[in-house]
N, C-alpha and C. Protein backbone atom coordinates (compact mmCIF):
# COMPACT_ATOMS: atom_id res chain seq x y z
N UNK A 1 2.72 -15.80 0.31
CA UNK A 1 2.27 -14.83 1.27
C UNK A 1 0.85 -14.39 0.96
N UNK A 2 0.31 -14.48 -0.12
CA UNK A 2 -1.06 -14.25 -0.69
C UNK A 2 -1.63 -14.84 -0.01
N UNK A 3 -1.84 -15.96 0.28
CA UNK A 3 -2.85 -16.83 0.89
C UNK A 3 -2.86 -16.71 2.29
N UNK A 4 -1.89 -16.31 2.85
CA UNK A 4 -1.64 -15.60 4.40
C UNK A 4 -2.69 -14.59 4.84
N UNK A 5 -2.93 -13.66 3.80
CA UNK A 5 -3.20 -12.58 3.97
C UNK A 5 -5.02 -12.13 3.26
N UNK A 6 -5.60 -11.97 4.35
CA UNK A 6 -7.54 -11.96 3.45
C UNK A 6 -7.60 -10.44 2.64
N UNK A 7 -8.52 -11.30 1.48
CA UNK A 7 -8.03 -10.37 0.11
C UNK A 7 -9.11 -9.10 0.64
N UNK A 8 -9.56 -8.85 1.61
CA UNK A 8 -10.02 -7.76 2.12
C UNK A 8 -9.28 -6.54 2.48
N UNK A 9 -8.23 -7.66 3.65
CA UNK A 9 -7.33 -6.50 3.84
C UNK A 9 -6.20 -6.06 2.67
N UNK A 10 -6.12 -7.03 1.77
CA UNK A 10 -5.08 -7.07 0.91
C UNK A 10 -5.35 -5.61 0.06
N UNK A 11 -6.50 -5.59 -0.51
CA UNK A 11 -7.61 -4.61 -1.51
C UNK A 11 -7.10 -2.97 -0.40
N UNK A 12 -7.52 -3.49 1.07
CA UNK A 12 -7.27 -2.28 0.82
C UNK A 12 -5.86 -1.28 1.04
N UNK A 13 -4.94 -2.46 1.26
CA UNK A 13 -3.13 -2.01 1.78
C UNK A 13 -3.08 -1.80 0.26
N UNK A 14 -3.41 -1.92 -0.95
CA UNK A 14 -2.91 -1.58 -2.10
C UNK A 14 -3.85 -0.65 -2.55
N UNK A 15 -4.98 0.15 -1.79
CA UNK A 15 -4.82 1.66 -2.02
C UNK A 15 -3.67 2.42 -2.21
N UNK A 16 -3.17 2.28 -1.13
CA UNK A 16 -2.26 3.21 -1.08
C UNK A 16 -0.63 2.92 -1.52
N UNK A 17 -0.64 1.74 -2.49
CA UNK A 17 1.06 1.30 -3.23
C UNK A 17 0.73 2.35 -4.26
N UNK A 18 2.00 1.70 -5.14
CA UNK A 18 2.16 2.56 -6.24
C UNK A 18 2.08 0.61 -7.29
N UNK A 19 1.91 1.87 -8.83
CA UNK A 19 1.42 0.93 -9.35
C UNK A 19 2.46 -0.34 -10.06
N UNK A 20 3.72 0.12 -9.84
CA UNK A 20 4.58 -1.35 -9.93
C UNK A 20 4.66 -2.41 -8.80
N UNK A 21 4.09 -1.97 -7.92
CA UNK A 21 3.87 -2.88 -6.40
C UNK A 21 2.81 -3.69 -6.96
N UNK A 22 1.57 -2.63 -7.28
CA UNK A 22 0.61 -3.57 -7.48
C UNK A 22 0.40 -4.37 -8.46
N UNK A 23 1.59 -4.32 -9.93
CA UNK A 23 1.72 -4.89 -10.71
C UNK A 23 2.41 -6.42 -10.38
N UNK A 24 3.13 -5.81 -9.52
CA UNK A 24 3.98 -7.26 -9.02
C UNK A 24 2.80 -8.12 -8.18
N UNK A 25 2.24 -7.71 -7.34
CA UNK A 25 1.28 -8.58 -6.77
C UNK A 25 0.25 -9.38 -7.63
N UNK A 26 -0.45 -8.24 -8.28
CA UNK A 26 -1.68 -8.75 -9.78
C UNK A 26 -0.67 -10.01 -10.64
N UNK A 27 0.63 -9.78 -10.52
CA UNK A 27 1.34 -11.02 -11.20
C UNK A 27 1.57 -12.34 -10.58
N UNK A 28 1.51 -12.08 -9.48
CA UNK A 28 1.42 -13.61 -8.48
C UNK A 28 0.18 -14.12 -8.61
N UNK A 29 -0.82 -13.53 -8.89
CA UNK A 29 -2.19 -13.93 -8.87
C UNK A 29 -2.91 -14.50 -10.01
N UNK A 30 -4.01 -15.06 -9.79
CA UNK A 30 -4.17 -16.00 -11.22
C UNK A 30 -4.95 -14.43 -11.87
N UNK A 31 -5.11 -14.67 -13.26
CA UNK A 31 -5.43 -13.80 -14.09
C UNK A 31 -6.90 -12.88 -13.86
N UNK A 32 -7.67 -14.10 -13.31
CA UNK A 32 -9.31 -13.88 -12.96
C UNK A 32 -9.12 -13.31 -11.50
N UNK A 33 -8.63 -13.86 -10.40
CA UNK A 33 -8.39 -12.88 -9.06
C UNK A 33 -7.84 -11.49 -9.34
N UNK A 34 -6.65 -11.34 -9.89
CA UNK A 34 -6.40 -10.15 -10.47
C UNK A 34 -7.13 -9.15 -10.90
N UNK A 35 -7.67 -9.92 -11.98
CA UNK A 35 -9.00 -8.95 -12.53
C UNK A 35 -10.12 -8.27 -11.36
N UNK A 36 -10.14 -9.24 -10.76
CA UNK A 36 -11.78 -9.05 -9.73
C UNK A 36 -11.02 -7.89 -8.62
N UNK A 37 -9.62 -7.87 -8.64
CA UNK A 37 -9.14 -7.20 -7.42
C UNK A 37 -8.85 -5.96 -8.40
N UNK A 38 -8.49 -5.85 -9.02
CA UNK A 38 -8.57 -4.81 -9.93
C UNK A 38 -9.81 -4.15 -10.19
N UNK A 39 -10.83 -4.50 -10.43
CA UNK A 39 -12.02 -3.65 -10.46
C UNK A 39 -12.58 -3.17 -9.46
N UNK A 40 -12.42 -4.14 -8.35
CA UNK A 40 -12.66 -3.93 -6.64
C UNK A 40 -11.91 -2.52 -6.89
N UNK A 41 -10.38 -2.58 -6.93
CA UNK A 41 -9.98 -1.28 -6.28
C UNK A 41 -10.70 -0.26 -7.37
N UNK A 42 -10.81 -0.03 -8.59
CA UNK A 42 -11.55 1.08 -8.89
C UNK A 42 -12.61 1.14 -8.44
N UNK A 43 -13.68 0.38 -8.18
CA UNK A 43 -15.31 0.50 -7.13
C UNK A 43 -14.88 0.99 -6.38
N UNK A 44 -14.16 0.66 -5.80
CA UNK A 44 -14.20 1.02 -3.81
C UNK A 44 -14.35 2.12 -3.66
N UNK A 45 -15.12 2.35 -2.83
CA UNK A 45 -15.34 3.97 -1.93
C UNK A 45 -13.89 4.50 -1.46
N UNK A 46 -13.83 6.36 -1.02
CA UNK A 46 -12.41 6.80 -0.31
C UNK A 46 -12.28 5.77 0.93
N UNK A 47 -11.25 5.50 1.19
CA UNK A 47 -10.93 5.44 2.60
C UNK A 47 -10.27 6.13 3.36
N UNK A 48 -10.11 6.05 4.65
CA UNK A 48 -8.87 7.00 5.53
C UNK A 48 -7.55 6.14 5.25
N UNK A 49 -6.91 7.22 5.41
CA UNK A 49 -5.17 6.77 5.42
C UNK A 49 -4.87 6.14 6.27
N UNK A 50 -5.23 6.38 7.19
CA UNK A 50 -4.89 5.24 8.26
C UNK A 50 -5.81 4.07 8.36
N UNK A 51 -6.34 4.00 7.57
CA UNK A 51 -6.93 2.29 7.84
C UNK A 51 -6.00 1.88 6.85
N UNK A 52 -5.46 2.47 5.24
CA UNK A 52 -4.82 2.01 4.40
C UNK A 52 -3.22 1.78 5.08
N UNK A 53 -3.02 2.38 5.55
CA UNK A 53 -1.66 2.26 6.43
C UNK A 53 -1.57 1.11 7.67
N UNK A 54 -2.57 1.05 8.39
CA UNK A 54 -2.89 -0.30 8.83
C UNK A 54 -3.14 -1.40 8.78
N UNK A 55 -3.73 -1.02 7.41
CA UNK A 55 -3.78 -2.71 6.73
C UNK A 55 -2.20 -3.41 6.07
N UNK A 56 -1.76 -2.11 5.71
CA UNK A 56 -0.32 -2.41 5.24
C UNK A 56 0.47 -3.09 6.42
N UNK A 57 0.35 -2.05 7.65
CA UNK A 57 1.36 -2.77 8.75
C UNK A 57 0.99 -4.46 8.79
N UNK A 58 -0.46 -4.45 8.60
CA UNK A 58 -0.91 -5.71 8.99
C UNK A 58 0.26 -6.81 8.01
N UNK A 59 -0.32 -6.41 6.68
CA UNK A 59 0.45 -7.10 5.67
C UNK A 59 2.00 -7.53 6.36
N UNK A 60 2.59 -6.68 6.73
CA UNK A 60 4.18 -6.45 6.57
C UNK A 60 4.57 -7.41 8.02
N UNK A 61 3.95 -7.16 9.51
CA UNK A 61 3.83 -8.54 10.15
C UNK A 61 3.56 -9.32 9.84
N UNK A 62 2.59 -10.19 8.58
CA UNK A 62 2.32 -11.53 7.96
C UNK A 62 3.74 -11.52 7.48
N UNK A 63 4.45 -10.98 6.67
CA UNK A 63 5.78 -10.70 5.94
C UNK A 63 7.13 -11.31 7.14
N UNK A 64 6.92 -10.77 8.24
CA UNK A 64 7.82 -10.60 8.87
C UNK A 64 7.87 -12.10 9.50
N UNK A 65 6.47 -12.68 9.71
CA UNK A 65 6.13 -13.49 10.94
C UNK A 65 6.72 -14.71 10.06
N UNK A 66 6.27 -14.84 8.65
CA UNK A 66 6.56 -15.94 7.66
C UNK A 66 8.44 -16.04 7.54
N UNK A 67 8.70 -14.59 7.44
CA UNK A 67 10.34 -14.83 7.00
C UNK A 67 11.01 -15.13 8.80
N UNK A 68 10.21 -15.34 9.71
CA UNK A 68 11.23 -15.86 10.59
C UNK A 68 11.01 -17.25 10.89
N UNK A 69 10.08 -17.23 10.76
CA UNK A 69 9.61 -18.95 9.94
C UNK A 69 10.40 -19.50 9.23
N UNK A 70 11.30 -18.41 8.15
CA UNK A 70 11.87 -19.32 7.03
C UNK A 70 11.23 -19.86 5.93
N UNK A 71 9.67 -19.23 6.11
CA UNK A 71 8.86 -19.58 4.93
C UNK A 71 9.42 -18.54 3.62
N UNK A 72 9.80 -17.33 3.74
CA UNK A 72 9.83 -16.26 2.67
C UNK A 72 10.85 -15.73 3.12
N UNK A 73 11.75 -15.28 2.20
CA UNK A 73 13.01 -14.49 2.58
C UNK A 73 12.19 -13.04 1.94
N UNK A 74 12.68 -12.03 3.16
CA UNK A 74 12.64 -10.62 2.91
C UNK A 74 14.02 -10.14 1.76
N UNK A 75 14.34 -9.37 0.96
CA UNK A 75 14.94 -7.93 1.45
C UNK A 75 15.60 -8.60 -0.45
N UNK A 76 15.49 -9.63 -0.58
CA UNK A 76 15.85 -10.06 -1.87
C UNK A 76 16.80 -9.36 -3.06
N UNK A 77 17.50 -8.37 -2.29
CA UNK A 77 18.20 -7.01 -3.19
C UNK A 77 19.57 -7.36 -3.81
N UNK A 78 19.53 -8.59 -3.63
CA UNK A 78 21.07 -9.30 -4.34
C UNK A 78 21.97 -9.34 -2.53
N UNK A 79 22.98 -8.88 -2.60
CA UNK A 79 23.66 -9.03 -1.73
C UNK A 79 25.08 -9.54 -1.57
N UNK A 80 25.34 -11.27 -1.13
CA UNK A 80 26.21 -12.23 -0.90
C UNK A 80 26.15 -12.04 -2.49
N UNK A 81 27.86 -12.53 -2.38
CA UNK A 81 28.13 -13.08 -3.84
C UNK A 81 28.71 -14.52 -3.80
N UNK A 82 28.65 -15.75 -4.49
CA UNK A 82 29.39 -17.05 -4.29
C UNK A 82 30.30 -17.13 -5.21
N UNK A 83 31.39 -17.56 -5.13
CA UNK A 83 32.75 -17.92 -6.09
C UNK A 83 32.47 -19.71 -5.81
């Protein structure tokens, strides 16, 4: 889903996560992108909440559009059990 999504808008929908979100993401990423997106977000100027909230929606339709695709399963919380 990373590559779906331009690390512009990405930088700035993770204003506003919390920081095990963004730990999980910085972990999909190679070590050096990570880094560079990591310092990005401490540089960056305030933004409004609602651009950070919009970029998120944005994110979450890439999310949505891929898992009906069948590219990415959502919701991953365990669930079904198999015998």
């Amino acid at each position: 889903m990373l590559r779906e999504v331009a690390s512009d808008a990405l930088m700035l929908a993770l204003r506003g996560a919390d920081e095990g979100l963004k730990e999980k993401i910085f972990g999909n990423m190679s070590k050096r992108a990570a880094e560079m997106m990591r310092d990005d977000l401490e540089a960056a100027p305030p933004v409004k909440v609602s651009d950070v909230e919009g970029a998120q929606k944005d994110i979450l339709g890439v999310a949505r559009r891929m898992a009906d695709a069948g590219e990415i399963q959502l919701g991953g919380g365990g669930g079904d059990d198999f015998i």
